[in-house]
C-alpha atoms as a PDB file:
ATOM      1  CA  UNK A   1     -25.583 -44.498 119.882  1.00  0.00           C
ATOM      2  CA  UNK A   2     -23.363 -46.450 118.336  1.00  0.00           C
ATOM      3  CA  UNK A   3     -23.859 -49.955 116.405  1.00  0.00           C
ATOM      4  CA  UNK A   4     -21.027 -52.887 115.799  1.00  0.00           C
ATOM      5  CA  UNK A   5     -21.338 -55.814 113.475  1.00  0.00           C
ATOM      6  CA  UNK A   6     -19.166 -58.458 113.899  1.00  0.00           C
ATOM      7  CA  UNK A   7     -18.634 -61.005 110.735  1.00  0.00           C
ATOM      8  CA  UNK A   8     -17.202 -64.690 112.466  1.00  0.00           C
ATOM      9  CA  UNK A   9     -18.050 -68.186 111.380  1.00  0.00           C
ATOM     10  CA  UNK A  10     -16.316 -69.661 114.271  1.00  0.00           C
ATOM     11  CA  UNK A  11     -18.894 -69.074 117.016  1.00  0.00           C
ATOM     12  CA  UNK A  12     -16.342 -69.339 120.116  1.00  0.00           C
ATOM     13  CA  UNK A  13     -14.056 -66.257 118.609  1.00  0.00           C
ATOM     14  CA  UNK A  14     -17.695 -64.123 117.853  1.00  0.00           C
ATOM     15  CA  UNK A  15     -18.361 -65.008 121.021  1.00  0.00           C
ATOM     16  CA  UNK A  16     -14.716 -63.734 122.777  1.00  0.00           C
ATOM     17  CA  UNK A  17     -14.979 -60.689 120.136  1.00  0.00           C
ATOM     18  CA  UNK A  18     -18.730 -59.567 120.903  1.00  0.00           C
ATOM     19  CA  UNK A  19     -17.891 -59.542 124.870  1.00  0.00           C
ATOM     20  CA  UNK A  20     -14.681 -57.512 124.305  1.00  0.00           C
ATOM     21  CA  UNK A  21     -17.038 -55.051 122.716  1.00  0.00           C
ATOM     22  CA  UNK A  22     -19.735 -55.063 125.105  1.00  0.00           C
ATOM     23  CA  UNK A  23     -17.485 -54.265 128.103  1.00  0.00           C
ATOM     24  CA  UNK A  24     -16.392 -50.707 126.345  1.00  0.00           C
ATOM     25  CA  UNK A  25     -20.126 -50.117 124.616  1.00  0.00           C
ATOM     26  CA  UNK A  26     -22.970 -48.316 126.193  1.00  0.00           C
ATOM     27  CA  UNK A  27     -25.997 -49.707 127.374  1.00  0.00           C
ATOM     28  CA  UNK A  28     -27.794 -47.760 124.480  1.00  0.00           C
ATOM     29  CA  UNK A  29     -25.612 -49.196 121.702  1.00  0.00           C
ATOM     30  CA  UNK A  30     -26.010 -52.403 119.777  1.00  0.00           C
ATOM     31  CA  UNK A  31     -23.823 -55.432 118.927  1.00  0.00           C
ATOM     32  CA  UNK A  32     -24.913 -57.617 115.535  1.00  0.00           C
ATOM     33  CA  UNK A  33     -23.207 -60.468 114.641  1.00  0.00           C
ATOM     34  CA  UNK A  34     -23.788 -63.115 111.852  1.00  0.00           C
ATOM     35  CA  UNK A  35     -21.555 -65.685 110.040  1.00  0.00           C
ATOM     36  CA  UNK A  36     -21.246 -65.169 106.432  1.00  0.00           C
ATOM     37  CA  UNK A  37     -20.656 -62.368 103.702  1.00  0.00           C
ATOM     38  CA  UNK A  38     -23.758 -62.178 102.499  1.00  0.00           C
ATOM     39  CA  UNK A  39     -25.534 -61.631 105.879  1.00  0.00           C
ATOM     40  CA  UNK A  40     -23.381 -59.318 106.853  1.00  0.00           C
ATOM     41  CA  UNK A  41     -24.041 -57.086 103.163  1.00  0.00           C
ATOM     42  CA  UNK A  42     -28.217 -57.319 104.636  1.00  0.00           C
ATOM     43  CA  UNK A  43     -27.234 -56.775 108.269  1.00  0.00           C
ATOM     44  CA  UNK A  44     -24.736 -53.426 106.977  1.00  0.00           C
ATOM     45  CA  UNK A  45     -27.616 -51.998 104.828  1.00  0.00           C
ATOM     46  CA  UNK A  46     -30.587 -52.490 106.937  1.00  0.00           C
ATOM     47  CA  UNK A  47     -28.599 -51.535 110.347  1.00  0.00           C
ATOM     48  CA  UNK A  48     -26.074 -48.590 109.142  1.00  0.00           C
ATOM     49  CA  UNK A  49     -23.483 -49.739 111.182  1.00  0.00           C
ATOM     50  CA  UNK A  50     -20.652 -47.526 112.373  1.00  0.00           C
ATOM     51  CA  UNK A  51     -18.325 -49.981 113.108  1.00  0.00           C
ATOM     52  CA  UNK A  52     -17.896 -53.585 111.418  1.00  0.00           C
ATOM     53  CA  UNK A  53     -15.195 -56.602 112.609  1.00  0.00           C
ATOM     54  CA  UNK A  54     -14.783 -58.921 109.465  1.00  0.00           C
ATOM     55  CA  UNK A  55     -13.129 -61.929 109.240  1.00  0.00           C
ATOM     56  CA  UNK A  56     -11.982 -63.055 105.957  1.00  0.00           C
ATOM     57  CA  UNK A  57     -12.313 -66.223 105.447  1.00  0.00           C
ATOM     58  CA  UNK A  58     -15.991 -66.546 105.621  1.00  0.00           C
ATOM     59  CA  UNK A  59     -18.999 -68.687 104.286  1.00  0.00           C
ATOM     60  CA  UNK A  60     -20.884 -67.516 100.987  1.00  0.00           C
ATOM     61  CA  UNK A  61     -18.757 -64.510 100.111  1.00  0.00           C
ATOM     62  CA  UNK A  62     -15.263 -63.944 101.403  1.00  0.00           C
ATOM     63  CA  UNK A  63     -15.024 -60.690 103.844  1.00  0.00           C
ATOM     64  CA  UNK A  64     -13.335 -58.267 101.689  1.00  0.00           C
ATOM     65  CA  UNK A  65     -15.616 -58.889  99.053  1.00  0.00           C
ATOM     66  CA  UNK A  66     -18.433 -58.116 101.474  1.00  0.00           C
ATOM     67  CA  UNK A  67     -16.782 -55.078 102.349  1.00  0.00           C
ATOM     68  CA  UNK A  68     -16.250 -53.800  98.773  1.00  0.00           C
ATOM     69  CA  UNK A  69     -20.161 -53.803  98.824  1.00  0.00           C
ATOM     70  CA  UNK A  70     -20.521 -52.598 101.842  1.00  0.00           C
ATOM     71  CA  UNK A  71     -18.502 -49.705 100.944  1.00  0.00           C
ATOM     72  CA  UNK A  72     -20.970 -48.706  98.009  1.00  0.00           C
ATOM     73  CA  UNK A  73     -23.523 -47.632 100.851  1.00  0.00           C
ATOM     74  CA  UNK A  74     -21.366 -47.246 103.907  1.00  0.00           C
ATOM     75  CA  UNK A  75     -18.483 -45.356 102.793  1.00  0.00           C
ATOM     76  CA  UNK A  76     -17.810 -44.166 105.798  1.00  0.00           C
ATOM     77  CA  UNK A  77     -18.237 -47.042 108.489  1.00  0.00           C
ATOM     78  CA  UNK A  78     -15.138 -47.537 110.208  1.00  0.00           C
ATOM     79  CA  UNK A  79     -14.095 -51.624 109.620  1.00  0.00           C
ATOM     80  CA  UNK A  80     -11.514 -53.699 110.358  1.00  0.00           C
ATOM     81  CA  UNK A  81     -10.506 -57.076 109.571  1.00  0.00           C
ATOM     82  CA  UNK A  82      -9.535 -60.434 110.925  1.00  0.00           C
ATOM     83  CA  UNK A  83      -7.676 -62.968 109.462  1.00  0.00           C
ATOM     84  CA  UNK A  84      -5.263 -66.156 110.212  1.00  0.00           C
ATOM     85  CA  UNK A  85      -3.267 -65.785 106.862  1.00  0.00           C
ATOM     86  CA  UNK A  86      -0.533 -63.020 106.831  1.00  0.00           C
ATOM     87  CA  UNK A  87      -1.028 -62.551 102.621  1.00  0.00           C
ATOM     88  CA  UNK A  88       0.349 -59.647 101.155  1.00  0.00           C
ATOM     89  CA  UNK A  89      -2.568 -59.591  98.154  1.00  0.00           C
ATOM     90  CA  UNK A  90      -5.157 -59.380 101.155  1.00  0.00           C
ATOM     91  CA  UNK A  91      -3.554 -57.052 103.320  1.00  0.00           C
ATOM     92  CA  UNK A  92      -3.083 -55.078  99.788  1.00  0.00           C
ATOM     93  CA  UNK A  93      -6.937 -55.198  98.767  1.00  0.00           C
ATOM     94  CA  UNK A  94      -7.646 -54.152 102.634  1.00  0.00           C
ATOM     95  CA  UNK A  95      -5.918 -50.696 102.036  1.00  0.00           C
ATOM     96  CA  UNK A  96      -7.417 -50.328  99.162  1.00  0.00           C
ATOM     97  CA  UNK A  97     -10.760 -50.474 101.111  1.00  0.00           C
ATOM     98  CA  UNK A  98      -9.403 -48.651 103.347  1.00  0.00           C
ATOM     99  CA  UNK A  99      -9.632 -50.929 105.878  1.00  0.00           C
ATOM    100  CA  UNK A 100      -8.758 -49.244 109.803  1.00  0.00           C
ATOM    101  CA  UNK A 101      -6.994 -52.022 110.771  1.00  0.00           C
ATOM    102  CA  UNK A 102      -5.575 -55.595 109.506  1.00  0.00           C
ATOM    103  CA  UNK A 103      -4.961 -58.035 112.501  1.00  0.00           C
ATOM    104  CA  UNK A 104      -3.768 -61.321 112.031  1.00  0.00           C
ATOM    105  CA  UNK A 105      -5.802 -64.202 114.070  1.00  0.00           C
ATOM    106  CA  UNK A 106      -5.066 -65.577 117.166  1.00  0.00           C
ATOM    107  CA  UNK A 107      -5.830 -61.814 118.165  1.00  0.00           C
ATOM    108  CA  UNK A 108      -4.516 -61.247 121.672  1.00  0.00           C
ATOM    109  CA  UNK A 109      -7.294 -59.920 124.274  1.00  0.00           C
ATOM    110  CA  UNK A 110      -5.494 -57.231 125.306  1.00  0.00           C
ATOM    111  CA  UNK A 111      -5.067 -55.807 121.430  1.00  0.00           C
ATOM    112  CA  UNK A 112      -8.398 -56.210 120.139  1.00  0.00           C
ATOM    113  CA  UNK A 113      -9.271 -54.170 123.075  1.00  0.00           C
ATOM    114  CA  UNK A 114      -7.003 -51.340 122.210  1.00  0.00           C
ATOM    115  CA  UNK A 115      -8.228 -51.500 118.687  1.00  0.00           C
ATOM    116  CA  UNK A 116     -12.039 -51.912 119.615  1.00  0.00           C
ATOM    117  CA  UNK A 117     -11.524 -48.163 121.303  1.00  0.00           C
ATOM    118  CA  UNK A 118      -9.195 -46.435 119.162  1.00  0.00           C
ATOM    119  CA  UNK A 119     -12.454 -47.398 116.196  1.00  0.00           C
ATOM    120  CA  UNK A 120     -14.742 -46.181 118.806  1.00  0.00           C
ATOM    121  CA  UNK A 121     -12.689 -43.180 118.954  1.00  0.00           C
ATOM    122  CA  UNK A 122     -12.638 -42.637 115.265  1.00  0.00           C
ATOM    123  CA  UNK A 123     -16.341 -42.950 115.242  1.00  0.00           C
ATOM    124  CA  UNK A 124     -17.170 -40.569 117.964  1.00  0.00           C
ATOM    125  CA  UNK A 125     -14.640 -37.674 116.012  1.00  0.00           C
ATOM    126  CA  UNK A 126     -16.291 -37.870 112.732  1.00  0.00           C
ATOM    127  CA  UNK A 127     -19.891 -37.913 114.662  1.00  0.00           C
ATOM    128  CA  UNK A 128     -19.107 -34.691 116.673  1.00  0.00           C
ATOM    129  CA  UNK A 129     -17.502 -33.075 113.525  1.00  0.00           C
ATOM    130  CA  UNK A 130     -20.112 -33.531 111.457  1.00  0.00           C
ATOM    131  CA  UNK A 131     -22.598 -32.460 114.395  1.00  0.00           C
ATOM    132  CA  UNK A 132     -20.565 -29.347 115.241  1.00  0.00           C
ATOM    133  CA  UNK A 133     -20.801 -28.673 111.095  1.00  0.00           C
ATOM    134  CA  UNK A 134     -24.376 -28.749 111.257  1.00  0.00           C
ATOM    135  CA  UNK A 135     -24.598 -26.370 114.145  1.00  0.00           C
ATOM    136  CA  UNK A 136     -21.949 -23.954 113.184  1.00  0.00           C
ATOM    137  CA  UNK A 137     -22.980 -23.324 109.589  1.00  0.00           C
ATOM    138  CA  UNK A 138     -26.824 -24.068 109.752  1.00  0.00           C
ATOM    139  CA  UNK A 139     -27.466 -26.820 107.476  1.00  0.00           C
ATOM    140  CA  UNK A 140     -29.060 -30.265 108.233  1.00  0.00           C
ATOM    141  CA  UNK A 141     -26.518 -34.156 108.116  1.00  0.00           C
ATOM    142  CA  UNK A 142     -27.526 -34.690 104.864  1.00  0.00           C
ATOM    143  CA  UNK A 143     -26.215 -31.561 103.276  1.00  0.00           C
ATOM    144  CA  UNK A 144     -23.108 -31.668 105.261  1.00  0.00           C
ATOM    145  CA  UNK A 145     -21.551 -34.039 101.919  1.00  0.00           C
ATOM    146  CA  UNK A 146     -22.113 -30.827 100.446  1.00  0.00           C
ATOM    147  CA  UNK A 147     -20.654 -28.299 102.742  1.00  0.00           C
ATOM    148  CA  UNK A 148     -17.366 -31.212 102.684  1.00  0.00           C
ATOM    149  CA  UNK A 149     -17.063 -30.848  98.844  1.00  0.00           C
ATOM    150  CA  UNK A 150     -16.904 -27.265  99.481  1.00  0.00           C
ATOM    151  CA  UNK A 151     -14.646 -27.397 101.917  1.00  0.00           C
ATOM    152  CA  UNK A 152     -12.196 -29.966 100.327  1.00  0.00           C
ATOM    153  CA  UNK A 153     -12.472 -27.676  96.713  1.00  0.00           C
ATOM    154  CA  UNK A 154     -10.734 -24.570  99.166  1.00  0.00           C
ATOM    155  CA  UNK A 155      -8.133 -26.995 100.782  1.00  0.00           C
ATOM    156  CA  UNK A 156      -7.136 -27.891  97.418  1.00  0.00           C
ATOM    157  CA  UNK A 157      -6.910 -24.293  95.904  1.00  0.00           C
ATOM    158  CA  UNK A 158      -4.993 -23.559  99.006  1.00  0.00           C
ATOM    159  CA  UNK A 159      -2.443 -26.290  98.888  1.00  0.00           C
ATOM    160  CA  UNK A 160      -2.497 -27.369  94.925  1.00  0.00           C
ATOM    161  CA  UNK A 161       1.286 -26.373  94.979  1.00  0.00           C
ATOM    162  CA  UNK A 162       2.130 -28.773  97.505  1.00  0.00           C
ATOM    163  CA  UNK A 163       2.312 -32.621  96.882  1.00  0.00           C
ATOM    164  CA  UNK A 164      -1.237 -32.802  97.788  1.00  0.00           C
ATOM    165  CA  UNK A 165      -2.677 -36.462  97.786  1.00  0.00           C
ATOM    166  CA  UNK A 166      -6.238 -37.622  97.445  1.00  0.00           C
ATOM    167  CA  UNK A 167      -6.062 -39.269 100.745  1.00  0.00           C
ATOM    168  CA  UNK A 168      -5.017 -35.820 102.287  1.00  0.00           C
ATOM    169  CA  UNK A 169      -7.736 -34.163 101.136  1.00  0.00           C
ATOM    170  CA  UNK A 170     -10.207 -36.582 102.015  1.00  0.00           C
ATOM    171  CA  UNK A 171      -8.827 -36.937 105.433  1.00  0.00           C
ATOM    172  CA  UNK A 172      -9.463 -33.116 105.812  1.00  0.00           C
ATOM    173  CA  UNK A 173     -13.327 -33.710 105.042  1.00  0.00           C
ATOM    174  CA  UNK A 174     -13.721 -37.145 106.982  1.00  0.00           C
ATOM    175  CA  UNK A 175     -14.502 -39.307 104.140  1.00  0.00           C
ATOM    176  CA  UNK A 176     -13.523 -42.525 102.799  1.00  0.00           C
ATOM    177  CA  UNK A 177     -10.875 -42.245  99.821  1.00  0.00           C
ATOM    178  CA  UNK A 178     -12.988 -44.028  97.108  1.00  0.00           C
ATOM    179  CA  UNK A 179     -16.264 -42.589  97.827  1.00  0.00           C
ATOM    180  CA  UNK A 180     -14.405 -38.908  98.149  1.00  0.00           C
ATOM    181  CA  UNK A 181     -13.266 -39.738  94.946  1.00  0.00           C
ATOM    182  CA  UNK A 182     -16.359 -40.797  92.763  1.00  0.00           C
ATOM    183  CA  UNK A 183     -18.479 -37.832  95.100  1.00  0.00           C
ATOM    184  CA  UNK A 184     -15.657 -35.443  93.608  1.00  0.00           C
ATOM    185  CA  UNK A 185     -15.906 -36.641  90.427  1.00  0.00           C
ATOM    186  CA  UNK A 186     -19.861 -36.609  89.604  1.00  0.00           C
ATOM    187  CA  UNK A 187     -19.621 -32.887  91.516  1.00  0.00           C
ATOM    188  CA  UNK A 188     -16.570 -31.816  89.529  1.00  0.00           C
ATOM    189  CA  UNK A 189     -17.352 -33.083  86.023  1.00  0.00           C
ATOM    190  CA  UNK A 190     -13.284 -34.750  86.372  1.00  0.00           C
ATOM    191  CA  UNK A 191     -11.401 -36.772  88.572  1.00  0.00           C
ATOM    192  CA  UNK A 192      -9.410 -35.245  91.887  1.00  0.00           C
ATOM    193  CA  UNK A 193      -6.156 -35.522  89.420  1.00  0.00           C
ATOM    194  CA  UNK A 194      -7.034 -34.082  86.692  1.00  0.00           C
ATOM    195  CA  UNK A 195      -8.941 -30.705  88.663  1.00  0.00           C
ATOM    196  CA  UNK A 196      -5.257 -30.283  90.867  1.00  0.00           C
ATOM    197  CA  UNK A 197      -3.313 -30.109  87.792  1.00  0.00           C
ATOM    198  CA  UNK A 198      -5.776 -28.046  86.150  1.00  0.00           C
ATOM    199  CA  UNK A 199      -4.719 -25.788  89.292  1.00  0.00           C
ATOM    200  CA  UNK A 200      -1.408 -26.602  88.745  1.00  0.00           C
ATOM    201  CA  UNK A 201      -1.124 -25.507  84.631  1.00  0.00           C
ATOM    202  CA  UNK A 202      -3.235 -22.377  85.272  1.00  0.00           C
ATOM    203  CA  UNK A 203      -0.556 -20.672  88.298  1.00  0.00           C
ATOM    204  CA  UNK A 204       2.014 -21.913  85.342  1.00  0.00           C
ATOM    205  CA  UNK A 205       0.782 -20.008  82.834  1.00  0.00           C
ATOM    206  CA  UNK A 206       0.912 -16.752  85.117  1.00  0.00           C
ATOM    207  CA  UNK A 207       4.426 -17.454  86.185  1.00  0.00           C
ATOM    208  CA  UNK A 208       5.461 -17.956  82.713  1.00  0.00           C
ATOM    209  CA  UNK A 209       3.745 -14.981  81.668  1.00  0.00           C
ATOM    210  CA  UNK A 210       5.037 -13.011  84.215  1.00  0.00           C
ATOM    211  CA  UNK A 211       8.397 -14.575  85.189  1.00  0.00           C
ATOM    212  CA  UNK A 212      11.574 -14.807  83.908  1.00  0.00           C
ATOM    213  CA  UNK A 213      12.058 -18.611  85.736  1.00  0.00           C
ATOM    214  CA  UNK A 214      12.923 -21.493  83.669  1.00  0.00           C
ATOM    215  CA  UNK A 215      10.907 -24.244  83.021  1.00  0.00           C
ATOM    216  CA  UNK A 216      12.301 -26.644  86.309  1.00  0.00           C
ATOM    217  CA  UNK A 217      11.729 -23.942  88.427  1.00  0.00           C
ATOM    218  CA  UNK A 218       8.136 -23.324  87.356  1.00  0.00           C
ATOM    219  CA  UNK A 219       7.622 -26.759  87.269  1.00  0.00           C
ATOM    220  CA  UNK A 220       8.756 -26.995  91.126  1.00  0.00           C
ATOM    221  CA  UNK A 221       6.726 -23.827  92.144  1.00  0.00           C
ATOM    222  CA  UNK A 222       3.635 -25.485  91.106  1.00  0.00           C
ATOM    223  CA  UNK A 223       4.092 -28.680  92.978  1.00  0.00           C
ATOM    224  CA  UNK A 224       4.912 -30.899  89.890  1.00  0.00           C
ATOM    225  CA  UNK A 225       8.562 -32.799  91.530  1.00  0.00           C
ATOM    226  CA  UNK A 226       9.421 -33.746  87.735  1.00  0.00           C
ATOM    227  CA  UNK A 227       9.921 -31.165  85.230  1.00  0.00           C
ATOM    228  CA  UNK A 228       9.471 -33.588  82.100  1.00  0.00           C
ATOM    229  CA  UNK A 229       6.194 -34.378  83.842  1.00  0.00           C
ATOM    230  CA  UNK A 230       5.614 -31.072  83.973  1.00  0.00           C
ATOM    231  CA  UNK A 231       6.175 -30.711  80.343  1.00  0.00           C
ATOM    232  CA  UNK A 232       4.177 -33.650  79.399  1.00  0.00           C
ATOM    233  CA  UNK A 233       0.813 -32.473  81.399  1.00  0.00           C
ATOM    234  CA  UNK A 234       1.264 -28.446  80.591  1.00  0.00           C
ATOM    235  CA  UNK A 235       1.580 -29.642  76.597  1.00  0.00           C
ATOM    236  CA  UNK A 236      -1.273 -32.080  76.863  1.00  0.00           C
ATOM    237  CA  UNK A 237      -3.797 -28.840  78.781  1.00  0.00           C
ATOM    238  CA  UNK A 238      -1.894 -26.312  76.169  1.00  0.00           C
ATOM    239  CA  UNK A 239      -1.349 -28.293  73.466  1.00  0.00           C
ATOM    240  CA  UNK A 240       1.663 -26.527  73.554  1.00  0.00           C
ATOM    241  CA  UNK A 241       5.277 -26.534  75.461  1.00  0.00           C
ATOM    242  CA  UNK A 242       5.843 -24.032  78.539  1.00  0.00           C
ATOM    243  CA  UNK A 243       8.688 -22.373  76.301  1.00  0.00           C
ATOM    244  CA  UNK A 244       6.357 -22.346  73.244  1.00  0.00           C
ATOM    245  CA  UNK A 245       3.523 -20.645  75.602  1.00  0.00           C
ATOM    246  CA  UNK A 246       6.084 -18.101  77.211  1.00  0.00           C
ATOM    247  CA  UNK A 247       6.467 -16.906  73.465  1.00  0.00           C
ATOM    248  CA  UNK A 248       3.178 -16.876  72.660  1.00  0.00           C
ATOM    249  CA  UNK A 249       2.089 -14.743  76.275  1.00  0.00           C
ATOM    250  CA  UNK A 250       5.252 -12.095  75.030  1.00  0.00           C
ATOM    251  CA  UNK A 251       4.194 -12.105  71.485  1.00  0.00           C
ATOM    252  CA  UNK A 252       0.377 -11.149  72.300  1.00  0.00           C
ATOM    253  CA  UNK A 253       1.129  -8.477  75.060  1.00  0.00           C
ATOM    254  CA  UNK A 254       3.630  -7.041  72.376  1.00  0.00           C
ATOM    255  CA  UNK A 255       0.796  -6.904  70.151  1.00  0.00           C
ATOM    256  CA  UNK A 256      -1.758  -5.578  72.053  1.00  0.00           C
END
């Protein structure tokens, strides 16, 4: 079952939005719709749902404010937004939320449609992966955040030499950028950043140990793309240089 909230002031375009959606919804799902931003925070946390249609310019709290809360216990609902200005600074915070879509008002029948069931689409993937998780491994929905967290700690020790990207990895586990971050974070003890070049430094220190490659090269094997960057990060987790640690690896297996 699936459940839609629609956020519009202007009662004929909730109207012409809620019927779009009805036509491609099941007779089980549900359609909410109210009229301002703080309505639509009480409607989001009381109803969970998996889909939400926000216009911006709204009464009592704009809608991308409403959707920053939103996002602090829906991380994961799938929302886009409406809105009849075409202002970079809004269409910036809406990635930032990471908004599915940005459409600028008059929308067209025809393309809310298509949007309406490529979000319906989205929905039903992350549903069925996180049912086939909880069948294929055993575990209940509400330890799959843990089984993700796993899963995304692997992807990054496999790929921490490539340019790997928060938003990749949190693609890979089907959550929201933000809340992948601050669910990494309180698990990890550091930010996704500072664990990859942790990663990074530590397959360093065995190449430089056990290589002959200059610095550049090293710095290129472990995914850095600038070697003073390199530099700067390996001194600040060595509080030393690469060259200086290189001496220091040959010194102490000369010693031992």
């Amino acid at each position: 079952m699936s459940i839609v909230l629609i956020v519009e002031d202007e009662i004929i375009e909730q109207e012409f939005l809620k019927s779009i959606a009805l036509e491609e919804l099941q007779r089980e799902d549900t359609v909410l719709t109210c009229e301002s931003g703080i309505e639509a925070i009480r409607l989001a946390r009381q109803y969970k749902p998996d889909i939400i249609i926000m216009d911006i310019m709204i009464p009592e709290m704009d809608g991308l404010t409403a959707i920053e809360e939103i996002r602090k216990f829906l991380p994961n609902a799938c929302v886009a937004v409406l809105s009849a200005y075409s202002d970079f600074s809004y269409a910036q915070k809406s990635i930032s939320l990471n908004v599915f879509e940005y459409l600028l008002k008059p929308v067209k029948p025809r393309d809310f449609k298509k949007l309406f069931l490529r979000m319906l689409d989205r929905v039903a993937e992350c549903k069925n992966h996180i049912e086939e998780i909880s069948s294929e491994e055993g575990i209940s929905p509400s330890e799959c955040q843990q089984y993700f967290m796993e899963k995304a700690i692997k992807y990054i020790k496999d790929h921490f030499k490539e340019k790997l990207t928060l938003k990749m990895v949190a693609s890979v586990v089907y959550m929201n950028p933000k809340y992948f971050s601050q669910v990494f974070k309180k698990e990890m003890g550091i930010s996704f950043s500072e664990y990859v070049n942790t990663l990074k430094i530590q397959h360093a220190c065995k190449l430089l140990e056990a290589t002959d490659f200059p610095a550049y090269r090293i710095s290129m094997e472990c995914g850095f793309s600038d070697p003073s960057y390199f530099s700067r990060v390996f001194s600040n987790q060595m509080n030393m240089t690469p060259q200086n640690y290189r001496k220091y690896a040959y010194d102490l297996k000369d010693n031992s």
